[in-house]
PDB file of N, CA and C in Angstrom:
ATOM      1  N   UNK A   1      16.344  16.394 -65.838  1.00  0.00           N
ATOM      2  CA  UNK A   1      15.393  17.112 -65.005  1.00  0.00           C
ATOM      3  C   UNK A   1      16.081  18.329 -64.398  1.00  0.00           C
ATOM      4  N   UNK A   2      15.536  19.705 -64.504  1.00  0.00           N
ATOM      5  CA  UNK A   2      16.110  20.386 -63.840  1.00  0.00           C
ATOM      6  C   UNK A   2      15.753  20.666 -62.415  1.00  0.00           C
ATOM      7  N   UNK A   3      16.870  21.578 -61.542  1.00  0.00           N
ATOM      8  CA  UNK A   3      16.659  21.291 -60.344  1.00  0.00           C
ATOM      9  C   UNK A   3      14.928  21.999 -59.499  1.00  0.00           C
ATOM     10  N   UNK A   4      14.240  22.009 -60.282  1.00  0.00           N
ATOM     11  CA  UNK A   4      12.789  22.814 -60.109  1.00  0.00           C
ATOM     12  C   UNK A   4      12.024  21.520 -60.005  1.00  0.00           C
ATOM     13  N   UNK A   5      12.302  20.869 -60.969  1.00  0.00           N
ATOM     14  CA  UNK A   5      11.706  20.104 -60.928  1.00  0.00           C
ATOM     15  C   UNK A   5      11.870  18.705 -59.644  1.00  0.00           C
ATOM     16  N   UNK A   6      13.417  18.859 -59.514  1.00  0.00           N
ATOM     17  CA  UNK A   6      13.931  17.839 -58.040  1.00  0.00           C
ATOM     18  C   UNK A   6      13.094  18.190 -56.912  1.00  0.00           C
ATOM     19  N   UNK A   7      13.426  19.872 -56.663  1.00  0.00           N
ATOM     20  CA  UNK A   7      12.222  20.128 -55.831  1.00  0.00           C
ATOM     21  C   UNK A   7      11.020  19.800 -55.602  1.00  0.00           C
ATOM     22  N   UNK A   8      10.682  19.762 -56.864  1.00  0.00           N
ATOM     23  CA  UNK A   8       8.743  19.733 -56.777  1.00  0.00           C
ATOM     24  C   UNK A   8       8.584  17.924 -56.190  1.00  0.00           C
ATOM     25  N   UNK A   9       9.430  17.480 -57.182  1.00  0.00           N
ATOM     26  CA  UNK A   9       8.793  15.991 -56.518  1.00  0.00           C
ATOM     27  C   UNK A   9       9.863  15.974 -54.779  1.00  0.00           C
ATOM     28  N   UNK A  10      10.861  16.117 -54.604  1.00  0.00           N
ATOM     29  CA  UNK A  10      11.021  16.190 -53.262  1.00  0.00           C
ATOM     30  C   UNK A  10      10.141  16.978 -52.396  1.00  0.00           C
ATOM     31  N   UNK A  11       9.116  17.937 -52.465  1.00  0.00           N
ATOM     32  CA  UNK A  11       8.277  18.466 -51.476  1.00  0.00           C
ATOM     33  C   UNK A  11       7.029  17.450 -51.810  1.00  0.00           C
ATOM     34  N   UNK A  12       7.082  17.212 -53.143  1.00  0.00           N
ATOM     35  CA  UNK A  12       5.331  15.989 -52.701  1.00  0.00           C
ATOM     36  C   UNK A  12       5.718  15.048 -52.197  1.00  0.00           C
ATOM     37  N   UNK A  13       6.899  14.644 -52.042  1.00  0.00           N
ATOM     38  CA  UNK A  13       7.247  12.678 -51.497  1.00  0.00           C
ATOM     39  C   UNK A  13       7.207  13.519 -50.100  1.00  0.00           C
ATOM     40  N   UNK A  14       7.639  14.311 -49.512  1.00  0.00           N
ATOM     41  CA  UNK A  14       7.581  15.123 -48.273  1.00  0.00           C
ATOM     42  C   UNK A  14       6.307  14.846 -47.667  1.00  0.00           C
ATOM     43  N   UNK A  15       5.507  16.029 -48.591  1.00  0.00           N
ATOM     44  CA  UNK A  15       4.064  16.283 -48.059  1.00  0.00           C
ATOM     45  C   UNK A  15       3.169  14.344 -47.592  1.00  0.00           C
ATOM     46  N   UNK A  16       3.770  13.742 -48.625  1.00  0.00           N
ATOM     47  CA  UNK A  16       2.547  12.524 -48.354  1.00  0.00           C
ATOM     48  C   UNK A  16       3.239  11.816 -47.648  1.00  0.00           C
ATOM     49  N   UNK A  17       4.583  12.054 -47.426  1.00  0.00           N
ATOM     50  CA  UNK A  17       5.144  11.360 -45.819  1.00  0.00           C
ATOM     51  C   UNK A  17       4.367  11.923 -44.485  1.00  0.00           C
ATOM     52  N   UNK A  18       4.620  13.042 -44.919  1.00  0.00           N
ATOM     53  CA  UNK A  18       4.085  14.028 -43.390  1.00  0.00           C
ATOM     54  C   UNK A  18       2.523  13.590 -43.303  1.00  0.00           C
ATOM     55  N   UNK A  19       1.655  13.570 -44.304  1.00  0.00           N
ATOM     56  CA  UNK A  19       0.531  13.067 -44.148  1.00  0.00           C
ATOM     57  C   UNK A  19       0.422  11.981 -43.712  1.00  0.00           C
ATOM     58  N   UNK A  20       0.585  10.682 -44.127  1.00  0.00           N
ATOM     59  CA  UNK A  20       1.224   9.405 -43.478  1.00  0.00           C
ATOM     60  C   UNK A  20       1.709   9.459 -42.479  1.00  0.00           C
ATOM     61  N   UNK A  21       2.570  10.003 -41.633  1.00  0.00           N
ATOM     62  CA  UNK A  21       3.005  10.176 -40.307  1.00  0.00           C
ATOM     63  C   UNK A  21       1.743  10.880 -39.582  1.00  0.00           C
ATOM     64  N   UNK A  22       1.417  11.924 -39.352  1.00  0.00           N
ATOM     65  CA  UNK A  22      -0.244  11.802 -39.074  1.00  0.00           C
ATOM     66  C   UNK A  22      -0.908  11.164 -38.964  1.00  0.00           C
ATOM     67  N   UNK A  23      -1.481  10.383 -40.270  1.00  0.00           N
ATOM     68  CA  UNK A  23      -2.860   9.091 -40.355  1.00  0.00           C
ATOM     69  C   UNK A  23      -2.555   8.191 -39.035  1.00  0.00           C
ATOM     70  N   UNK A  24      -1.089   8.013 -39.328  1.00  0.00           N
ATOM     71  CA  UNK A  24      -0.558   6.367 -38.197  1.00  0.00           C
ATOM     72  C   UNK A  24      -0.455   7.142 -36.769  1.00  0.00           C
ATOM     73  N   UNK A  25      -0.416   8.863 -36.680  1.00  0.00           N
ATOM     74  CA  UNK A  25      -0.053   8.972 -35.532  1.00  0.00           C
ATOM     75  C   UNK A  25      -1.884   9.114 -34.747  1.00  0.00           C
ATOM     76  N   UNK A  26      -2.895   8.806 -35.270  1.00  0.00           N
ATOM     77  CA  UNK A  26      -3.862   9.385 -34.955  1.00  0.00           C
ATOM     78  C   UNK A  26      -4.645   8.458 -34.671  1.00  0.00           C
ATOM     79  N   UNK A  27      -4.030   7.401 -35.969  1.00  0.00           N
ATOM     80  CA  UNK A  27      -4.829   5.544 -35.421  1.00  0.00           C
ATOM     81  C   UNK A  27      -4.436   5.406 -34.135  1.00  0.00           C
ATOM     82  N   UNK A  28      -2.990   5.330 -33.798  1.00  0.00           N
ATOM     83  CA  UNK A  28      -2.616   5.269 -33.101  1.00  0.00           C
ATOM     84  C   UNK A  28      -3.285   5.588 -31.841  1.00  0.00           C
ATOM     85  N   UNK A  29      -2.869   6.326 -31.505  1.00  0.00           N
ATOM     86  CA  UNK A  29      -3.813   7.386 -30.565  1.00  0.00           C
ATOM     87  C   UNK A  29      -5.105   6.896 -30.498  1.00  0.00           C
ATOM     88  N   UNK A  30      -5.688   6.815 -31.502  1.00  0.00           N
ATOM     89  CA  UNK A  30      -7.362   6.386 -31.267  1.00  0.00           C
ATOM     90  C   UNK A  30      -7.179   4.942 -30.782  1.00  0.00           C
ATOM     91  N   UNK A  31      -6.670   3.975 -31.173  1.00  0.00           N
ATOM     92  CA  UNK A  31      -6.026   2.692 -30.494  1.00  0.00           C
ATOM     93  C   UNK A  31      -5.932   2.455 -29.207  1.00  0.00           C
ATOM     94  N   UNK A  32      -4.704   3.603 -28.962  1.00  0.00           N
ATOM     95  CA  UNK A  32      -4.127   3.499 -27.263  1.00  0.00           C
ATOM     96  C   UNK A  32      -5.400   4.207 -26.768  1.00  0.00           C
ATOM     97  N   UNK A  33      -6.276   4.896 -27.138  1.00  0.00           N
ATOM     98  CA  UNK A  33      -7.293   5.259 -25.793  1.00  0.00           C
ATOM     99  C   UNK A  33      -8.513   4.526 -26.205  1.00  0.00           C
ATOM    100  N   UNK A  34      -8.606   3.046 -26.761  1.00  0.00           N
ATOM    101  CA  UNK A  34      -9.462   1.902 -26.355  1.00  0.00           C
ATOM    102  C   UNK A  34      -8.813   1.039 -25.106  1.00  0.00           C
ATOM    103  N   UNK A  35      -7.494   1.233 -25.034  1.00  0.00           N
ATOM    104  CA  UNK A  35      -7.049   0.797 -24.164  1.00  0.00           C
ATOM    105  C   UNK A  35      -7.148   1.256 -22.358  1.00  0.00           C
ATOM    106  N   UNK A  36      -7.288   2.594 -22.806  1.00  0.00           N
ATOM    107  CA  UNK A  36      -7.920   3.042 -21.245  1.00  0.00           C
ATOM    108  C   UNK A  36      -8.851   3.260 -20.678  1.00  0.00           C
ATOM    109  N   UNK A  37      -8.765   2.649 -19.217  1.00  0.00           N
ATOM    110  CA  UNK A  37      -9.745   2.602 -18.462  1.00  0.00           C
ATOM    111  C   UNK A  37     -11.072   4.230 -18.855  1.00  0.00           C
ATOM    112  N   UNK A  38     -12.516   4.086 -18.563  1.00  0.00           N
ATOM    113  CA  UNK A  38     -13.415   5.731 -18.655  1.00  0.00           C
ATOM    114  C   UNK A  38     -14.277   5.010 -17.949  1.00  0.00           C
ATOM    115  N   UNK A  39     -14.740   4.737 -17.495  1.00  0.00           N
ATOM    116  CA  UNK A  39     -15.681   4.125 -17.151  1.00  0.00           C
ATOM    117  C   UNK A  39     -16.884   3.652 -17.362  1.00  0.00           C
ATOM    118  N   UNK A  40     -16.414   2.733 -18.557  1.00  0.00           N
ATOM    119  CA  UNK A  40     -17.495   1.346 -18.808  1.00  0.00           C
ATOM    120  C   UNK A  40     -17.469   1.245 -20.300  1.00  0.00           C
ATOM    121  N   UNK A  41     -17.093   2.111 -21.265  1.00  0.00           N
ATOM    122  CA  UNK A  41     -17.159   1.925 -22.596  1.00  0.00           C
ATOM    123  C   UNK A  41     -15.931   1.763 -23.357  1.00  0.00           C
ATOM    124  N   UNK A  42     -15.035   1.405 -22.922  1.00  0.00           N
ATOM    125  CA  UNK A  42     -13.659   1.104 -23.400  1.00  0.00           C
ATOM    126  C   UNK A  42     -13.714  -0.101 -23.236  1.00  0.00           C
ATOM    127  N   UNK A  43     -12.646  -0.681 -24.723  1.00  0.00           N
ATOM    128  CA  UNK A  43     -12.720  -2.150 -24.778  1.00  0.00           C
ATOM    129  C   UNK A  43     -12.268  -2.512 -23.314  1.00  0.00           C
ATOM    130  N   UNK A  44     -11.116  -1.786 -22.443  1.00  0.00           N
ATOM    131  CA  UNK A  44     -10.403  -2.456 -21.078  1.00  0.00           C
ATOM    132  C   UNK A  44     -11.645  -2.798 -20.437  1.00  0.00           C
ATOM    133  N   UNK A  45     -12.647  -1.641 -20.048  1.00  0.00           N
ATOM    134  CA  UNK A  45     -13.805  -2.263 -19.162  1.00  0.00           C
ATOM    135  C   UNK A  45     -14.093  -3.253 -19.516  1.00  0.00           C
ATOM    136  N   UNK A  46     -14.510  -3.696 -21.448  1.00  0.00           N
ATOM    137  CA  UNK A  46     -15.292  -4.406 -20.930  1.00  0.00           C
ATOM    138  C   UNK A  46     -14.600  -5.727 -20.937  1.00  0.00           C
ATOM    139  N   UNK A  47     -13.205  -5.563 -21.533  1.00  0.00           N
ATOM    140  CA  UNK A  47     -12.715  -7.109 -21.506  1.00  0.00           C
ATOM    141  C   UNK A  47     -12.740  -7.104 -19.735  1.00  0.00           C
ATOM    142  N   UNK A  48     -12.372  -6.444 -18.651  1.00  0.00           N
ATOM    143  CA  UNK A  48     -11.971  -6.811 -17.358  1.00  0.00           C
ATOM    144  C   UNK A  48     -14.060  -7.317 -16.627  1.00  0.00           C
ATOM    145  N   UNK A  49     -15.165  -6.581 -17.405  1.00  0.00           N
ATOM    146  CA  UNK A  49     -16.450  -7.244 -16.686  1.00  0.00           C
ATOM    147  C   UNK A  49     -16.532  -8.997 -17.299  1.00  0.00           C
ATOM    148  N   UNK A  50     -15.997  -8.940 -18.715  1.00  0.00           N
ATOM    149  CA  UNK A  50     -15.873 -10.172 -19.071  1.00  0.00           C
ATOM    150  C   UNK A  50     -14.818 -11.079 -18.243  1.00  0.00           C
ATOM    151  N   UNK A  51     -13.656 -10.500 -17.940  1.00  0.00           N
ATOM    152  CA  UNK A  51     -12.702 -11.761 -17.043  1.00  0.00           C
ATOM    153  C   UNK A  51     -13.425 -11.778 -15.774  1.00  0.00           C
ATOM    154  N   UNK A  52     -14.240 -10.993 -14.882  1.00  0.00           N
ATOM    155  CA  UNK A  52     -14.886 -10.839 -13.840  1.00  0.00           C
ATOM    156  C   UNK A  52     -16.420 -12.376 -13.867  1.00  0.00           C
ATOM    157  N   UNK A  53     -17.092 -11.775 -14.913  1.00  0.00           N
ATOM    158  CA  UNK A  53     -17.809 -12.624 -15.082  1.00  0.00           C
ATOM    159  C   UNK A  53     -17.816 -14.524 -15.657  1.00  0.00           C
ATOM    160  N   UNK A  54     -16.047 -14.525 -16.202  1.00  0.00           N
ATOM    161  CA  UNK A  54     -15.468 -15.934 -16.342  1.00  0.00           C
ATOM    162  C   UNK A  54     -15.333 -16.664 -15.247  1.00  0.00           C
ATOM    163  N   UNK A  55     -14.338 -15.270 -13.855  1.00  0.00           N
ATOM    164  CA  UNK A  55     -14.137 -15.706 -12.817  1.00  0.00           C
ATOM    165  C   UNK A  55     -15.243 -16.064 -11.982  1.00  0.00           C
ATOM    166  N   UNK A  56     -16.613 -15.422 -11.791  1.00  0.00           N
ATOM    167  CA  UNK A  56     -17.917 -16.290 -11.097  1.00  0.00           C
ATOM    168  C   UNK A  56     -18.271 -16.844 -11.632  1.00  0.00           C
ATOM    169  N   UNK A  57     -18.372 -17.643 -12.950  1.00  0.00           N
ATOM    170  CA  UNK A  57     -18.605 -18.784 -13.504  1.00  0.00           C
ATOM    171  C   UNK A  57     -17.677 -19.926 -13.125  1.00  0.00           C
ATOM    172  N   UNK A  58     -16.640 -20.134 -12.942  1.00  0.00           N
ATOM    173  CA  UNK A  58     -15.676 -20.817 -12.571  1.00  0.00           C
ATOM    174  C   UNK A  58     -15.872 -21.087 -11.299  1.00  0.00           C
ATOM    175  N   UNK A  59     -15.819 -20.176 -10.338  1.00  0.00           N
ATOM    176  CA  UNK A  59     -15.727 -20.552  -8.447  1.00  0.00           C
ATOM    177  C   UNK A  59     -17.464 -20.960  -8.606  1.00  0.00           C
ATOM    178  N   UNK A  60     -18.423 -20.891  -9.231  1.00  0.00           N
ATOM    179  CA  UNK A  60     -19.802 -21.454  -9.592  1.00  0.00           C
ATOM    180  C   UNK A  60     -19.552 -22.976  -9.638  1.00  0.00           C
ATOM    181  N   UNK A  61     -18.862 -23.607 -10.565  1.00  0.00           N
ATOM    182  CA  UNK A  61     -18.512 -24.496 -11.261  1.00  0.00           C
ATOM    183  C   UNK A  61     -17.932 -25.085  -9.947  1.00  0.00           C
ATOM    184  N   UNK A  62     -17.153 -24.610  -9.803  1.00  0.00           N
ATOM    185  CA  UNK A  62     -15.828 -25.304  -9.018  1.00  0.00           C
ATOM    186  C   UNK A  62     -17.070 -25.886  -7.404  1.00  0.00           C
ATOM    187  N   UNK A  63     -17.794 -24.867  -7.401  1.00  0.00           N
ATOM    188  CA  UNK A  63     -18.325 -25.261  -5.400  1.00  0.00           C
ATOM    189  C   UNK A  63     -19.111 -26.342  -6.063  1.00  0.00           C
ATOM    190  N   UNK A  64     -19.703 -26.039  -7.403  1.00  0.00           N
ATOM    191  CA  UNK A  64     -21.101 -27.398  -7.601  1.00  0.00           C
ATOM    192  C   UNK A  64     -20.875 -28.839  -7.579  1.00  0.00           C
ATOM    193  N   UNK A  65     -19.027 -28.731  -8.483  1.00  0.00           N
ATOM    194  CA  UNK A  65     -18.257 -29.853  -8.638  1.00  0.00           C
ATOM    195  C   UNK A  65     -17.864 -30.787  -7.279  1.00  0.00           C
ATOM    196  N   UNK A  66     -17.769 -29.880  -6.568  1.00  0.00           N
ATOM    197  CA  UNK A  66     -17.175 -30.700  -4.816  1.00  0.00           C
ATOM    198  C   UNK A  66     -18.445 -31.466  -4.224  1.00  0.00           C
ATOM    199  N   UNK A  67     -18.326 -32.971  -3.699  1.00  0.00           N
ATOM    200  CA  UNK A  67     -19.018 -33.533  -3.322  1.00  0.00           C
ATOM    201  C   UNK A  67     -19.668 -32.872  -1.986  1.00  0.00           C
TER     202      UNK A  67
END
C-alpha cells in the first residue's frame, strides 16, 4: 500500500471516530438533562411526585394501621 493510501484509510478511521465521539457526546447530554430538575417534565420531577406520593400512601397506611 502506498503511503496515500495509509492516509486515506487513517483520515476515515479518524472521521468515524470523531463522529462516534459526538453521537455518545450528545446521548449523553440528552441523558444528563432528563436528569434535571425544569419544572415538572423531567424524569427527576416526576420520579420525586412519585416518591412524594409513596410517602402519603405510607403515613395513610401507617395512621389506619394503629389501633
Amino acid at each position: 500500500m502506498t503511503p496515500n493510501e495509509w492516509a486515506a484509510i487513517a483520515v476515515a478511521v479518524g472521521t468515524l471516530v470523531g463522529f462516534l465521539a459526538v453521537g455518545v457526546k450528545f446521548l449523553v447530554k440528552s441523558y444528563l438533562s432528563e436528569l434535571k430538575s425544569n419544572g415538572g417534565s423531567s424524569l427527576k420531577d416526576s420520579v420525586y411526585r412519585l416518591e412524594r406520593q409513596v410517602e402519603e400512601i405510607y403515613r395513610i397506611l401507617i395512621t389506619r394501621s394503629k389501633p
